[in-house]
C-alpha atoms as a PDB file:
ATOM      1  CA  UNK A   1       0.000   0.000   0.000  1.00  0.00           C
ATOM      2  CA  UNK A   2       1.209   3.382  -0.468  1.00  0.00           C
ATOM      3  CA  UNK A   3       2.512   5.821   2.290  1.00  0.00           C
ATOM      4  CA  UNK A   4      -0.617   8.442   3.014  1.00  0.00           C
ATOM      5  CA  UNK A   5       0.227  11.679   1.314  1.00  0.00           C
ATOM      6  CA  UNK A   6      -0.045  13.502   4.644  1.00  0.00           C
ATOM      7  CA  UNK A   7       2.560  15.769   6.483  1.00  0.00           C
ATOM      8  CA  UNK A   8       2.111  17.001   9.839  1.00  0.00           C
ATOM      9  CA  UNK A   9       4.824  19.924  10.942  1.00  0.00           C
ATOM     10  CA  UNK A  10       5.119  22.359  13.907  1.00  0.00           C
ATOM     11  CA  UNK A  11       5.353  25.964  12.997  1.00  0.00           C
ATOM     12  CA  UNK A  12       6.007  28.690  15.558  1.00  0.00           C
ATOM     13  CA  UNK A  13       4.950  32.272  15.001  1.00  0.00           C
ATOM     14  CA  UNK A  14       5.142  35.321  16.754  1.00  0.00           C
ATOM     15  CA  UNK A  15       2.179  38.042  16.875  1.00  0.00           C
ATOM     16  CA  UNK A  16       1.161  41.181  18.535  1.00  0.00           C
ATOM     17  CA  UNK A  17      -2.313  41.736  19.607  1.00  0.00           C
ATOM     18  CA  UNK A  18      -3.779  44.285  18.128  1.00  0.00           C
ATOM     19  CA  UNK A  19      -5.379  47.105  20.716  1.00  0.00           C
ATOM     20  CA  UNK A  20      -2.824  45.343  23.186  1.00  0.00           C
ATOM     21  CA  UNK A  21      -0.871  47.290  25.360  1.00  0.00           C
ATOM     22  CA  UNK A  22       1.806  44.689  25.735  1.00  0.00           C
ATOM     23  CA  UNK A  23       4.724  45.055  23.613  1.00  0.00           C
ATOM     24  CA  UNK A  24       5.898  41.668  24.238  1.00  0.00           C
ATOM     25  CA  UNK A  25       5.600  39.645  21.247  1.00  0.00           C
ATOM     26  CA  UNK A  26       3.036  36.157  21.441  1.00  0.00           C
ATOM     27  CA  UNK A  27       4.890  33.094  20.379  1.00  0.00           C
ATOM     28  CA  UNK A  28       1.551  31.061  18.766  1.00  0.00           C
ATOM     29  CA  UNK A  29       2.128  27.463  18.059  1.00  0.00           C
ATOM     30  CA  UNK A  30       0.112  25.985  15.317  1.00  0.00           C
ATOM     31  CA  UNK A  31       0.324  22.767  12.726  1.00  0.00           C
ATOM     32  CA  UNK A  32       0.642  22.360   9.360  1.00  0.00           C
ATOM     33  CA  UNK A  33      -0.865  19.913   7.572  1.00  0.00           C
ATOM     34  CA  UNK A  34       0.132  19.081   4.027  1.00  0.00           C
ATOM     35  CA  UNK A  35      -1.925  16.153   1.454  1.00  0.00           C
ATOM     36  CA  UNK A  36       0.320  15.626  -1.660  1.00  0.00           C
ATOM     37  CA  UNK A  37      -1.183  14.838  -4.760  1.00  0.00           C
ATOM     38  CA  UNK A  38       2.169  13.821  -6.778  1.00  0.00           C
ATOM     39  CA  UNK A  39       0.627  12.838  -9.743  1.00  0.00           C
ATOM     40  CA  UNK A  40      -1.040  15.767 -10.164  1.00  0.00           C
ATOM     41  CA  UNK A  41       1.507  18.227  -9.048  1.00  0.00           C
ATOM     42  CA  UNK A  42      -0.553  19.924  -6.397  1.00  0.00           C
ATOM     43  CA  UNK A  43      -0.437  20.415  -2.460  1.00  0.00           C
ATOM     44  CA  UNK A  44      -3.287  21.195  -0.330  1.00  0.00           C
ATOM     45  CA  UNK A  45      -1.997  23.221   3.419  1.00  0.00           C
ATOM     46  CA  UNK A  46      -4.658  23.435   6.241  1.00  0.00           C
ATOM     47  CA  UNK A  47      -3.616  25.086   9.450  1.00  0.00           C
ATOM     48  CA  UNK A  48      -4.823  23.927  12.422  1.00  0.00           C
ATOM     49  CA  UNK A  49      -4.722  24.599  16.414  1.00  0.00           C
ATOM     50  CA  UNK A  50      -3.369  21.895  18.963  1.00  0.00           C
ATOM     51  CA  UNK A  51      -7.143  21.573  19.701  1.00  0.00           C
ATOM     52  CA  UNK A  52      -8.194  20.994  16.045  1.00  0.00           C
ATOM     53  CA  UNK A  53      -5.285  18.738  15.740  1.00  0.00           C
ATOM     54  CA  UNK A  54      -6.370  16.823  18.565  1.00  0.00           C
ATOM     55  CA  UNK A  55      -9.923  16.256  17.434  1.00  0.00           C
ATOM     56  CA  UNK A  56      -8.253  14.898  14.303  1.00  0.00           C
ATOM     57  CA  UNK A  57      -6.167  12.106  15.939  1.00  0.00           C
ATOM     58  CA  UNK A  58      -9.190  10.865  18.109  1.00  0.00           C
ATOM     59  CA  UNK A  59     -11.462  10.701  14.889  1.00  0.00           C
ATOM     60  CA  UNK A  60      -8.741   8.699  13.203  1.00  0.00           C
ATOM     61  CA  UNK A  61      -8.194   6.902  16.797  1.00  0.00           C
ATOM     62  CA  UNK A  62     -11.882   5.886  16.751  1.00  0.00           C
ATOM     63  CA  UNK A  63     -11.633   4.548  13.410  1.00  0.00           C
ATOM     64  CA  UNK A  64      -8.903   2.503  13.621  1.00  0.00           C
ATOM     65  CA  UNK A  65     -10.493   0.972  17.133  1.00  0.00           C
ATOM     66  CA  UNK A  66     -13.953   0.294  15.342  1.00  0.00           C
ATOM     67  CA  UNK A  67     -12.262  -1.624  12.914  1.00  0.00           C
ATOM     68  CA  UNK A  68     -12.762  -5.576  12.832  1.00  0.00           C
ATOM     69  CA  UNK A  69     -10.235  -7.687  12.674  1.00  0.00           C
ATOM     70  CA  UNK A  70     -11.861  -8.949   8.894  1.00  0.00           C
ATOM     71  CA  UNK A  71     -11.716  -5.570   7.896  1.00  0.00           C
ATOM     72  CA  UNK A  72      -7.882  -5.117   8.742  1.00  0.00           C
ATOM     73  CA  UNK A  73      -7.358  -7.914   6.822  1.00  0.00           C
ATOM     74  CA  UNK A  74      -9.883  -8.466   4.132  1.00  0.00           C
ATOM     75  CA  UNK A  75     -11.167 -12.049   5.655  1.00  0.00           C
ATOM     76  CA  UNK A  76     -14.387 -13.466   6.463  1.00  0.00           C
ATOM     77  CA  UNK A  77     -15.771 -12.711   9.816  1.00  0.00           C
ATOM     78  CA  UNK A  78     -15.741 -16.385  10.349  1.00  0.00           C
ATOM     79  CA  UNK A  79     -11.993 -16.348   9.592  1.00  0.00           C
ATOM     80  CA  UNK A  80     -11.256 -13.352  11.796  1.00  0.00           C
ATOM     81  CA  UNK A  81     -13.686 -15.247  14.608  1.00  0.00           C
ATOM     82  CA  UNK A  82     -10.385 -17.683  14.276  1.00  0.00           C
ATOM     83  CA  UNK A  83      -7.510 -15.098  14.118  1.00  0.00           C
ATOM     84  CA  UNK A  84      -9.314 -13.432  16.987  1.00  0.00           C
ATOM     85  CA  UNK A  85      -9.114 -16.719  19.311  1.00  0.00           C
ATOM     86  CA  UNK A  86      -5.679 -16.952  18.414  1.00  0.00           C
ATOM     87  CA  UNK A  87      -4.902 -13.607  19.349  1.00  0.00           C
ATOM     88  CA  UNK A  88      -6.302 -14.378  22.710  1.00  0.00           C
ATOM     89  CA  UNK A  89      -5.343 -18.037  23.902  1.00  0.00           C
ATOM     90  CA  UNK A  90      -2.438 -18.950  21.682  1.00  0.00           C
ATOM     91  CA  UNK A  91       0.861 -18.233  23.140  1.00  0.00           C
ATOM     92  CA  UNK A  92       2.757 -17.814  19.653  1.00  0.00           C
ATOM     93  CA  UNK A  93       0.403 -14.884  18.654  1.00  0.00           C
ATOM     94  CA  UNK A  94       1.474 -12.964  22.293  1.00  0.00           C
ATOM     95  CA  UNK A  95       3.837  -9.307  21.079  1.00  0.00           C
ATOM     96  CA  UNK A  96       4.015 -11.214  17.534  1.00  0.00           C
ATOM     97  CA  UNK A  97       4.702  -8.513  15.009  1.00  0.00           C
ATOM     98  CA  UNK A  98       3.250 -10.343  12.300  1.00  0.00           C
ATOM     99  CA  UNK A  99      -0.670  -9.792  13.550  1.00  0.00           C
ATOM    100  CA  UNK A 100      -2.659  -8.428  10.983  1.00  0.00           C
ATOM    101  CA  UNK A 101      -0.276  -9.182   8.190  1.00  0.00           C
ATOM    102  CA  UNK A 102      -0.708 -11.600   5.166  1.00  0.00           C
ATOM    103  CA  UNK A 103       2.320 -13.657   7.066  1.00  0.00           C
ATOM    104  CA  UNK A 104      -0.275 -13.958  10.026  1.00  0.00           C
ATOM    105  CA  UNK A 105      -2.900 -15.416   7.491  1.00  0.00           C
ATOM    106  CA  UNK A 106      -0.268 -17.776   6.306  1.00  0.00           C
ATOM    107  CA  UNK A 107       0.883 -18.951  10.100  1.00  0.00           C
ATOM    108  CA  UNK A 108      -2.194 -19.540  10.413  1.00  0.00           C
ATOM    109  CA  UNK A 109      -4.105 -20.984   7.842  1.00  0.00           C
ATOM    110  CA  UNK A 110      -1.872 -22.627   6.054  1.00  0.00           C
ATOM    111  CA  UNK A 111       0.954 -24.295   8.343  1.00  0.00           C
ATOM    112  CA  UNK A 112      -0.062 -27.412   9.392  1.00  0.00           C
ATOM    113  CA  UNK A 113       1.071 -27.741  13.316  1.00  0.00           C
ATOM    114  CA  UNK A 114       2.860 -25.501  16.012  1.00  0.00           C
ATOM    115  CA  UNK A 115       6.094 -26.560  15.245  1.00  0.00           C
ATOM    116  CA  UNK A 116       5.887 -24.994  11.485  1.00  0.00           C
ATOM    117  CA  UNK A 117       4.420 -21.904  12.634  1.00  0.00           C
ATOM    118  CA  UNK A 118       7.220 -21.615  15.461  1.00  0.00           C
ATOM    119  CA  UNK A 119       9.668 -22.332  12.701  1.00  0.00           C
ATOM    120  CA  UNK A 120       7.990 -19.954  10.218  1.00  0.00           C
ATOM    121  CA  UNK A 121       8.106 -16.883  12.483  1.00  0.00           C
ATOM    122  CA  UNK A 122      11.886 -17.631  13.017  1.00  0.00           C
ATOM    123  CA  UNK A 123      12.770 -17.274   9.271  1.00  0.00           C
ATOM    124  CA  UNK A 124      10.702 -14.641   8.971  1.00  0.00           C
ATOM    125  CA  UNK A 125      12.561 -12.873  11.491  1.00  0.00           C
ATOM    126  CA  UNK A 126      15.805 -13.397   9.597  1.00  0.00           C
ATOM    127  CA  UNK A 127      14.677 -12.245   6.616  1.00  0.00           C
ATOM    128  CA  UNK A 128      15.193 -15.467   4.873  1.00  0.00           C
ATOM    129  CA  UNK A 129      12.814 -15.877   1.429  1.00  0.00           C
ATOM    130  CA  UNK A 130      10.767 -18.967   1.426  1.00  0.00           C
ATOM    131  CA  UNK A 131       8.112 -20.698   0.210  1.00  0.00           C
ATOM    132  CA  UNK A 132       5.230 -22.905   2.236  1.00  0.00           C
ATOM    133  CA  UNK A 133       3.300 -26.168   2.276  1.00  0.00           C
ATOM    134  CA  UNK A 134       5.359 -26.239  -1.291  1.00  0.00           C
ATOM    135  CA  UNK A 135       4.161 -29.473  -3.732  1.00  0.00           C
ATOM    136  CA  UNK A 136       6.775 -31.358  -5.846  1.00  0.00           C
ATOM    137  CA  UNK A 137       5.941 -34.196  -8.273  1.00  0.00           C
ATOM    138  CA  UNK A 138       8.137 -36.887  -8.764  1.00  0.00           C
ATOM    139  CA  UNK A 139      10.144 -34.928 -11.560  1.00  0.00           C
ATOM    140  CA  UNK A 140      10.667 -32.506  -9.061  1.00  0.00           C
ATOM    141  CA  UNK A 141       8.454 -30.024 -10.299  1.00  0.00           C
ATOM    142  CA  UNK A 142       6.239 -27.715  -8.347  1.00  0.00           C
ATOM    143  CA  UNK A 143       3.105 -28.658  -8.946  1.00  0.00           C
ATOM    144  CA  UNK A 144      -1.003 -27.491  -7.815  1.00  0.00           C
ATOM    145  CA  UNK A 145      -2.559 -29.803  -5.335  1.00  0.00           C
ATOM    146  CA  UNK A 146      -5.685 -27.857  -4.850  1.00  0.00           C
ATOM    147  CA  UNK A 147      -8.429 -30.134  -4.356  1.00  0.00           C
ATOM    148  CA  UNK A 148      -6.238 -33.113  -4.097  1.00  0.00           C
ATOM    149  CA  UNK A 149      -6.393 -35.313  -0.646  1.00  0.00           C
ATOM    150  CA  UNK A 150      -4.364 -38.179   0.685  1.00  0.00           C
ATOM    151  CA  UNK A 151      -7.407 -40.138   1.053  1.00  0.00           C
ATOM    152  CA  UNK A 152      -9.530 -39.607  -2.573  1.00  0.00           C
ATOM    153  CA  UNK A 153     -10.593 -43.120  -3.590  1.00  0.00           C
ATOM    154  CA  UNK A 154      -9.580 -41.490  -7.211  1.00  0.00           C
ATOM    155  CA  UNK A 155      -5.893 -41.337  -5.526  1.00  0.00           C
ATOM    156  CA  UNK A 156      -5.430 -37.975  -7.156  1.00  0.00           C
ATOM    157  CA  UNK A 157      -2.685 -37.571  -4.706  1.00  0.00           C
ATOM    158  CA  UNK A 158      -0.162 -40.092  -6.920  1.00  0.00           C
ATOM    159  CA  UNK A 159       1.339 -37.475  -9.064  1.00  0.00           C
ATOM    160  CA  UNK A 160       2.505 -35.970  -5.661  1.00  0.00           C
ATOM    161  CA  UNK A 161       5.887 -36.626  -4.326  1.00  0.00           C
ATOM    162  CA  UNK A 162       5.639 -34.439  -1.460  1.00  0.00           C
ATOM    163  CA  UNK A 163       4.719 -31.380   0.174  1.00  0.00           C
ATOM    164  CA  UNK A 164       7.851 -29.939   1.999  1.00  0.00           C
ATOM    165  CA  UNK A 165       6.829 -27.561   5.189  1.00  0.00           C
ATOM    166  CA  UNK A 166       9.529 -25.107   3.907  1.00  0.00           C
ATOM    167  CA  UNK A 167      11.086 -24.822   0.484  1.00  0.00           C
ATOM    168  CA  UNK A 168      14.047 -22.448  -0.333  1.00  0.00           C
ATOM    169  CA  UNK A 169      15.388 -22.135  -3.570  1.00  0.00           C
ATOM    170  CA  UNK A 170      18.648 -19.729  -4.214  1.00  0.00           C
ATOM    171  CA  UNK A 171      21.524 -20.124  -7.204  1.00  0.00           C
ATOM    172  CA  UNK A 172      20.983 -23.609  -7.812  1.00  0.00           C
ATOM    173  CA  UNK A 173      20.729 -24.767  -4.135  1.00  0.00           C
ATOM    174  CA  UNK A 174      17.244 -26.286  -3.719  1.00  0.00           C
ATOM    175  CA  UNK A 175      16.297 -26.912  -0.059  1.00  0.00           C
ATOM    176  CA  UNK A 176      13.377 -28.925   1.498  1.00  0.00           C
ATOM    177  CA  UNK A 177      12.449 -27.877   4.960  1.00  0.00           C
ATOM    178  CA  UNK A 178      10.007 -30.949   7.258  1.00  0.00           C
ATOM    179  CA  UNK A 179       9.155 -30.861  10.294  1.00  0.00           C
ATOM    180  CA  UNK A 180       8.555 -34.117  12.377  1.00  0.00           C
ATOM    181  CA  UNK A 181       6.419 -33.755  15.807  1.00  0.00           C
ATOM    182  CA  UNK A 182       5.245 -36.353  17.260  1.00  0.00           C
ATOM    183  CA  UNK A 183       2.023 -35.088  18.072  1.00  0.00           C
ATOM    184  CA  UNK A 184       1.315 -33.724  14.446  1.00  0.00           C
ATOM    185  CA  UNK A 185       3.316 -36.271  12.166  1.00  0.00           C
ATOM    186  CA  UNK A 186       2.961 -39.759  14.370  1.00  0.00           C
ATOM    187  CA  UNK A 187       6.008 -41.649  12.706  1.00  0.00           C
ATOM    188  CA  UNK A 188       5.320 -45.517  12.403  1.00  0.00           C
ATOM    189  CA  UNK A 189       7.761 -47.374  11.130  1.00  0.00           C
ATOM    190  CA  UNK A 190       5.922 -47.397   7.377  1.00  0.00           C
ATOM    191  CA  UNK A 191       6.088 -43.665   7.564  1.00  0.00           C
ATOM    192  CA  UNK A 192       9.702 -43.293   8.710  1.00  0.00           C
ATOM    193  CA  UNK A 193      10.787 -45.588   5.556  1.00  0.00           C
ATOM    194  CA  UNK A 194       8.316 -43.427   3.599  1.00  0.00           C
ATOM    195  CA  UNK A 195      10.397 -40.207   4.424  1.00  0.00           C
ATOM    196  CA  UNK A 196      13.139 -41.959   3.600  1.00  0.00           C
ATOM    197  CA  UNK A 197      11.763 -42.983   0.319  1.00  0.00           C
ATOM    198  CA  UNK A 198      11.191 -39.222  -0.323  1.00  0.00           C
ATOM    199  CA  UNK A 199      14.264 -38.044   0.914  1.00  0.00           C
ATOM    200  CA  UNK A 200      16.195 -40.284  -1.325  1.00  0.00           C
ATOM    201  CA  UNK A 201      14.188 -39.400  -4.605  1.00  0.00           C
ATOM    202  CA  UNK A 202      14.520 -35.843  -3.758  1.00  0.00           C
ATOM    203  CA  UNK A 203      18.118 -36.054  -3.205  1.00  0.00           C
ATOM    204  CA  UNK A 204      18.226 -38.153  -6.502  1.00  0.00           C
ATOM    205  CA  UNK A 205      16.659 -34.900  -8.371  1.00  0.00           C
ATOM    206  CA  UNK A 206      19.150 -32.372  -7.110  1.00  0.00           C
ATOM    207  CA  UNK A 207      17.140 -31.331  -3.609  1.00  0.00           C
ATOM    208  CA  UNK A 208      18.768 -31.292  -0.143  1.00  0.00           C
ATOM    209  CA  UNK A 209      16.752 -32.414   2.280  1.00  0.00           C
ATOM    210  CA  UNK A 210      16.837 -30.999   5.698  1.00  0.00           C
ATOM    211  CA  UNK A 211      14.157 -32.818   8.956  1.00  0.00           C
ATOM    212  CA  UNK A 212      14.104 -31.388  12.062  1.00  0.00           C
ATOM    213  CA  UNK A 213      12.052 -33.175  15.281  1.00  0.00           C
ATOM    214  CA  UNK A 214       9.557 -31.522  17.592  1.00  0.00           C
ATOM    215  CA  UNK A 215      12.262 -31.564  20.315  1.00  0.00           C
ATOM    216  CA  UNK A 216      14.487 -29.670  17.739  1.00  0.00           C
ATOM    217  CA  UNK A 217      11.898 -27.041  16.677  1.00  0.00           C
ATOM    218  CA  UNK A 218      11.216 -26.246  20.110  1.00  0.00           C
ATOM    219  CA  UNK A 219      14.252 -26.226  22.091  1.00  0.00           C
ATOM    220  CA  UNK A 220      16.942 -25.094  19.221  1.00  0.00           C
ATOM    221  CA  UNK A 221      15.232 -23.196  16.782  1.00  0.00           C
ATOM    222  CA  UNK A 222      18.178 -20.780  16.715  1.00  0.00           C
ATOM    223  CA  UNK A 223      20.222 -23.335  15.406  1.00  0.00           C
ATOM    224  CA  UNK A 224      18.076 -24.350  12.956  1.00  0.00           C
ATOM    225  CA  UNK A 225      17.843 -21.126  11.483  1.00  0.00           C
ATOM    226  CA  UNK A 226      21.904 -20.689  11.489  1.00  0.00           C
ATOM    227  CA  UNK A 227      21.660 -24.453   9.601  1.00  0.00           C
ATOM    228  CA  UNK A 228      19.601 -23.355   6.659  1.00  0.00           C
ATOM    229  CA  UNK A 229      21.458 -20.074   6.272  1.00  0.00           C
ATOM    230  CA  UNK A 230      24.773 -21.890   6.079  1.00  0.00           C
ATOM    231  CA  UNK A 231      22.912 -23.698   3.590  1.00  0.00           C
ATOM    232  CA  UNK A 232      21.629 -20.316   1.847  1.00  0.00           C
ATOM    233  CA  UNK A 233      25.151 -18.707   2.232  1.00  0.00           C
ATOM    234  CA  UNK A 234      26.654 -21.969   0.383  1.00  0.00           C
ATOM    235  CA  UNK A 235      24.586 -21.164  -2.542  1.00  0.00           C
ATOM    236  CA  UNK A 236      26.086 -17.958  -2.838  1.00  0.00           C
ATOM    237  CA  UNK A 237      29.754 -18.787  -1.847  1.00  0.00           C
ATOM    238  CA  UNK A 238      29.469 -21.486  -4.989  1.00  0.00           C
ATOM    239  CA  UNK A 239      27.629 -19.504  -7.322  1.00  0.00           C
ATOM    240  CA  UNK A 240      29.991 -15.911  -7.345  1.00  0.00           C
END
């Protein structure tokens, strides 16, 4: 969105009364408000009292507090009824500087457990480009899975190699970010060789392949974040 064309500015003055017996010149304080149209080359000035000024920020105030939360953010109420509960019981949303943002919508509404969304507001906070919930068929290619499900009796899921939590692509280094709770992603013994499956056929097409545990995520995400950016600054140390 673009910046609001508005400056505010102090201005001081001096003025004499007129009829005043008093010499002694007034030093008035007022603001100046500017709106900017730039691409039509003209400026609109209003000056204003710190009373006006006043009544200005509470109107604006009073706006921004009537807002909903699906307003902010362009949702259904019945999504914001979500982001709202969030907001108030879940301990990840508590001072996260992400709420109201499209990264919010994604943490929530597309990660698929705690861990992810612990792991996705620690890249974010590093600046470090990525891509979600990111589909790869078994040529490697990213691919749409919308309206696909493990569990279609049509097994329209077949094409699909795998879904990697976090994907990361820079100068020929192609990363694949999982994972693995407990809770969320109960590992038999058939899924454990599965990931291995997948691991190996990734690694076969050129992708490295990088699983972290629910113990990992949430005692040593700091090193897991220095671990992919090693990975990230290896792209760019053999790419120069």
């Amino acid at each position: 969105m673009a910046k609001i064309p508005i400056e505010i500015e102090k201005i001081k003055k001096t003025s004499r009364y007129l009829g005043s017996t008093d010499s002694i010149p007034k030093e008035i304080t007022e603001y100046l408000i500017t709106l900017t149209e730039k691409g039509q080359g003209w400026e609109k000035t209003v000056r204003c009292n710190i009373k006006e000024l006043t009544k200005f920020r509470d109107e604006i105030s009073q706006l921004i507090e009537t807002t909903t939360t699906a307003e902010r953010l362009n949702i259904t109420n019945d999504e914001a009824n979500v982001l709202d509960r969030h907001y108030s019981q879940d301990a990840l949303c508590q001072g996260c500087i992400y709420k109201f943002t499209n990264n919010c919508l994604t943490c929530i509404f597309e990660l698929q457990s705690p861990l992810e969304r612990k792991l996705f507001l620690a890249l974010n906070k590093e600046y470090i480009r990525f891509s979600t919930q990111y589909p790869l068929n078994w040529k490697g290619e990213n691919i749409s899975i919308e309206g696909k499900t493990y569990n279609n009796p049509k097994n329209n899921f077949k094409d699909v190699l795998t879904v990697a939590d976090f994907y990361i692509e820079k100068r020929g280094v192609k990363l694949c970010v999982y994972t693995d709770g407990h809770t969320y992603h109960e590992r038999t013994e058939e899924q454990a060789q599965r990931d291995k499956r997948i691991d190996r056929k990734l690694q076969e097409l050129g992708f490295q392949v990088l699983r972290y545990t629910g113990k990992d995520v949430n005692e040593n995400t700091d090193s897991i974040v220095a671990e992919i950016k090693k990975w990230i600054e290896k792209a760019s140390y053999y790419n120069v």
